[in-house]
N, C-alpha and C. Protein backbone atom coordinates (compact mmCIF):
# COMPACT_ATOMS: atom_id res chain seq x y z
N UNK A 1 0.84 -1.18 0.00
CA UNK A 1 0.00 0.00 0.00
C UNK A 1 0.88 1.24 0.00
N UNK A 2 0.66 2.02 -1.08
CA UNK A 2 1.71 3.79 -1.19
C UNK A 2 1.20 4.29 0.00
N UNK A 3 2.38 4.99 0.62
CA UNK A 3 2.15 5.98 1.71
C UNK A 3 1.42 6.97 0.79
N UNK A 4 0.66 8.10 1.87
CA UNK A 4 0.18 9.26 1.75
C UNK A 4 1.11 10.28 1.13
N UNK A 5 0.94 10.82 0.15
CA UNK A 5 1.67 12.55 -0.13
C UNK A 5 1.40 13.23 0.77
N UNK A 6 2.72 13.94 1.42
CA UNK A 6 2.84 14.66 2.14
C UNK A 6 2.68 16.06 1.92
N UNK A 7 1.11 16.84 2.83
CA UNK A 7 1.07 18.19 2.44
C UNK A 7 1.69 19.28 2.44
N UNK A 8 2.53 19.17 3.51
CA UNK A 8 3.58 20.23 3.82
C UNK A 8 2.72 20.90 4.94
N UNK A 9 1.46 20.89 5.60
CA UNK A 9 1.35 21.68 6.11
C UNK A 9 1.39 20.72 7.88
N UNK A 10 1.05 22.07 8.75
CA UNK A 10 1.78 21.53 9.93
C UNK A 10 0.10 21.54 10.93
N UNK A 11 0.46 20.44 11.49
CA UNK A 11 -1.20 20.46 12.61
C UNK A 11 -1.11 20.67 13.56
N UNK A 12 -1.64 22.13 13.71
CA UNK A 12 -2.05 23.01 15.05
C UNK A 12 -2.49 21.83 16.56
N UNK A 13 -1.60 22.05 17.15
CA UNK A 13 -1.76 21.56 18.99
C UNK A 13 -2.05 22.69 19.84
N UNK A 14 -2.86 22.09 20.00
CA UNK A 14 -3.75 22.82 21.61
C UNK A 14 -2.44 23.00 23.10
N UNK A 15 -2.45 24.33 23.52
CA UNK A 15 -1.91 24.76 24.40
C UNK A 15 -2.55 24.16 25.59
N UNK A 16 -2.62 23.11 26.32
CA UNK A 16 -3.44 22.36 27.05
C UNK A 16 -3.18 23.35 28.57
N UNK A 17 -2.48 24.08 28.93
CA UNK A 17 -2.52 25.12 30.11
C UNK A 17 -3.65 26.32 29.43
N UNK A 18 -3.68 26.88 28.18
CA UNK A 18 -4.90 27.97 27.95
C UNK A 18 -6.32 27.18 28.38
N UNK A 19 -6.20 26.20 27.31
CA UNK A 19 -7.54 25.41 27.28
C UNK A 19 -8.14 25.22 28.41
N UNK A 20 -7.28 25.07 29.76
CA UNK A 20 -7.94 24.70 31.07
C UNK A 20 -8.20 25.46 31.80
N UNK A 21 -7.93 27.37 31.30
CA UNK A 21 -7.85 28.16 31.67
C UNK A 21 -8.93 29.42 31.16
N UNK A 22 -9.26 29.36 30.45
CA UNK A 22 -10.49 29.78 29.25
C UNK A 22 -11.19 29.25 28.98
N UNK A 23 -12.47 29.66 28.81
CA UNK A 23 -13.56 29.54 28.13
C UNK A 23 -14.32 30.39 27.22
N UNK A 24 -14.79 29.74 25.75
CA UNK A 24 -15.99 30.78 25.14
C UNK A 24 -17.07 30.34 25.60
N UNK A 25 -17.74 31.91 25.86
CA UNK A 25 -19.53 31.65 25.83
C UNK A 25 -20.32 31.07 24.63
N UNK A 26 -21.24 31.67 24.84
CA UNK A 26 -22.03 31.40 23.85
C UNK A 26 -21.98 32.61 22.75
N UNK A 27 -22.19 33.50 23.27
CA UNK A 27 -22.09 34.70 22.71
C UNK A 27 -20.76 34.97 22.05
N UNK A 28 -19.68 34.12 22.47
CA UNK A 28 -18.52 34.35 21.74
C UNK A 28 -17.41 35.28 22.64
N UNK A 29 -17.68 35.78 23.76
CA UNK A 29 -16.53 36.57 24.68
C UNK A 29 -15.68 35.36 25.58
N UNK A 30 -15.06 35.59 25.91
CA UNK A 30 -13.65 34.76 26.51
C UNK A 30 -13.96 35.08 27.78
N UNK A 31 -13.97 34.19 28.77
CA UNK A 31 -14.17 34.21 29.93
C UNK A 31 -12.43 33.28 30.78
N UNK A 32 -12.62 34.04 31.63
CA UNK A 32 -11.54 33.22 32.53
C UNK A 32 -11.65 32.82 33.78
N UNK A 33 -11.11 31.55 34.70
CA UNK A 33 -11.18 31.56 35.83
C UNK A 33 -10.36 32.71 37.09
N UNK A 34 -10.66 32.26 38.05
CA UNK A 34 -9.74 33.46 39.46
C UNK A 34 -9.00 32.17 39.77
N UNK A 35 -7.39 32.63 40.27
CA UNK A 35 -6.27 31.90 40.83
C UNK A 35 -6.43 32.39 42.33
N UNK A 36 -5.95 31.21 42.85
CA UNK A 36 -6.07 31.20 44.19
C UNK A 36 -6.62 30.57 44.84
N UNK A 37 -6.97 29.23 44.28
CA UNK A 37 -8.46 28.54 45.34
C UNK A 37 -7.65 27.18 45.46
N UNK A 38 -6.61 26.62 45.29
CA UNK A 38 -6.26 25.22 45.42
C UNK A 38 -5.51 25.09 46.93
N UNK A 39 -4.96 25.91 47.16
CA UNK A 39 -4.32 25.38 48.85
C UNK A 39 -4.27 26.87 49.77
N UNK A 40 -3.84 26.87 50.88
CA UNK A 40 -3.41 27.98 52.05
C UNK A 40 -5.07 28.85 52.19
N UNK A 41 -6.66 28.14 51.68
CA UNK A 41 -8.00 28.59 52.15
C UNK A 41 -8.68 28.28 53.41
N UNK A 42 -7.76 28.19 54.64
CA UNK A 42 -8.09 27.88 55.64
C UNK A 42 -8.64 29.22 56.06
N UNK A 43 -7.84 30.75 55.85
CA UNK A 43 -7.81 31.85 57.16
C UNK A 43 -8.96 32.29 55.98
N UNK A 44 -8.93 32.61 54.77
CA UNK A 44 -9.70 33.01 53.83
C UNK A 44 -11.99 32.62 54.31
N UNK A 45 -12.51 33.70 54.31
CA UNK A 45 -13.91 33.80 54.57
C UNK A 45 -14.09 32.95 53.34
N UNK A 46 -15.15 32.70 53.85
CA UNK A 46 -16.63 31.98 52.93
C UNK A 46 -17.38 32.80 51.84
N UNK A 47 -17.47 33.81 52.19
CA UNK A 47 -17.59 34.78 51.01
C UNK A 47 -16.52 35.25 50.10
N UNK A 48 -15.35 35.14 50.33
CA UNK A 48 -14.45 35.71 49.60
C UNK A 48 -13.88 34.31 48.25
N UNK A 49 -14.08 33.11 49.03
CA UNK A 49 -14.08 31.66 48.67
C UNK A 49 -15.12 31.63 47.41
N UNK A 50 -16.41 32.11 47.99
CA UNK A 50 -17.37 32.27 46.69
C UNK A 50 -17.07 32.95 45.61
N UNK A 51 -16.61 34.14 46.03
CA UNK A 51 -16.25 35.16 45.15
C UNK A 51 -15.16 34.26 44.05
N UNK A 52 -14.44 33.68 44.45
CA UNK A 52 -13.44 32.77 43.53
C UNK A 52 -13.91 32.24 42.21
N UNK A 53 -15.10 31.83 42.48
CA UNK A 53 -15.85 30.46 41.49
C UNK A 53 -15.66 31.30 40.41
N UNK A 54 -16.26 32.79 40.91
CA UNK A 54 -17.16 33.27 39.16
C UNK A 54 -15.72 33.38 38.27
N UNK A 55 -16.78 33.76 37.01
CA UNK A 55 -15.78 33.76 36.06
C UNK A 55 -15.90 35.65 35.55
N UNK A 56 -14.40 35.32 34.95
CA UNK A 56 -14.64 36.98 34.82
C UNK A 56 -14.15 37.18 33.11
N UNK A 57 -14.73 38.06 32.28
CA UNK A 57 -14.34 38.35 31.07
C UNK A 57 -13.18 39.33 30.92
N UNK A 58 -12.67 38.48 29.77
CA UNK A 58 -10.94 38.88 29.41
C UNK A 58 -11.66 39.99 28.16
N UNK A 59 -10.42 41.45 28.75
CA UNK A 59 -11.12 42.66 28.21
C UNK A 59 -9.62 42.99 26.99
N UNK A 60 -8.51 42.90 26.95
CA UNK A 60 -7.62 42.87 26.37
C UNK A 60 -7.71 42.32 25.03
N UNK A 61 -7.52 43.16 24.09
CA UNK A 61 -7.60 42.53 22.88
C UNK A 61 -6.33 42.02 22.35
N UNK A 62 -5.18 41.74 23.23
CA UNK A 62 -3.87 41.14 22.82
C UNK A 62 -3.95 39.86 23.73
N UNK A 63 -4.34 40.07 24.62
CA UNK A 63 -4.62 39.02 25.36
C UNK A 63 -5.46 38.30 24.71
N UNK A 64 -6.93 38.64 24.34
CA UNK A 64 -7.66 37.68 23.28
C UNK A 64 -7.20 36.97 22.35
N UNK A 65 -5.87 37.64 21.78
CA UNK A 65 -5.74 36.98 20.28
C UNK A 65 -4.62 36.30 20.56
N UNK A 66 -3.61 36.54 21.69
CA UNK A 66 -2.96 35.65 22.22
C UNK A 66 -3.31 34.16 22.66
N UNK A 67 -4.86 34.16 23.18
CA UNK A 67 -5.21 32.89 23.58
C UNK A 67 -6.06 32.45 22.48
N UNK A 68 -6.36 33.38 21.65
CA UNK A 68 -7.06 31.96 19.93
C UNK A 68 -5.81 31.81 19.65
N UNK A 69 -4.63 32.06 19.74
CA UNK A 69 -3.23 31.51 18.92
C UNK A 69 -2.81 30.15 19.79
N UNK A 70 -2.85 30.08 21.12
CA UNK A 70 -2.84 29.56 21.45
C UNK A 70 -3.53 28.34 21.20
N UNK A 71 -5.02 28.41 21.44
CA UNK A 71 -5.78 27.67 21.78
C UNK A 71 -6.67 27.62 20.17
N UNK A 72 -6.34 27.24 19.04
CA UNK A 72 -6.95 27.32 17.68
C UNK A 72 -8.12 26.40 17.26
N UNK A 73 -8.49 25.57 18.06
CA UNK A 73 -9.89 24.63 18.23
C UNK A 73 -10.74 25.33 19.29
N UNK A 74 -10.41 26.32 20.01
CA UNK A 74 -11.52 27.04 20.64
C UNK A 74 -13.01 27.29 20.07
N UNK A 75 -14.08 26.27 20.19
CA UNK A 75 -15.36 26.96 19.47
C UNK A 75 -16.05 27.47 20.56
């Protein structure tokens, strides 16, 4: 069986640290998580703990296009 002709072109890999770090909505804006919630949340309130979860939208438009370069299967 002939091997495949080779296209020359090269296949985009996922930055697997963005990917776990970003999200698109629906609407299409980039959302990100808050750092800080995996260890030393003992002295840290219960409200401030909550405050962690949300997600907050990435307002930088170099930053945006930094993480579709990154992350190029982002739908």
């Amino acid at each position: 069986m002939p091997r495949k002709a080779k296209t020359g072109k090269y296949k985009l890999k996922t930055h697997k640290a963005t990917s776990k770090r970003f999200r698109l909505t629906g609407s299409g804006k980039l959302v990100r998580t808050k750092g800080g919630k995996s260890h030393l949340r003992r002295r840290t309130s219960d409200r401030t703990k909550a405050l962690l979860s949300e997600m907050i939208p990435v307002n930088g438009r170099s930053i945006i296009k930094r993480v579709k370069r990154l992350n190029p299967n982002m739908k």
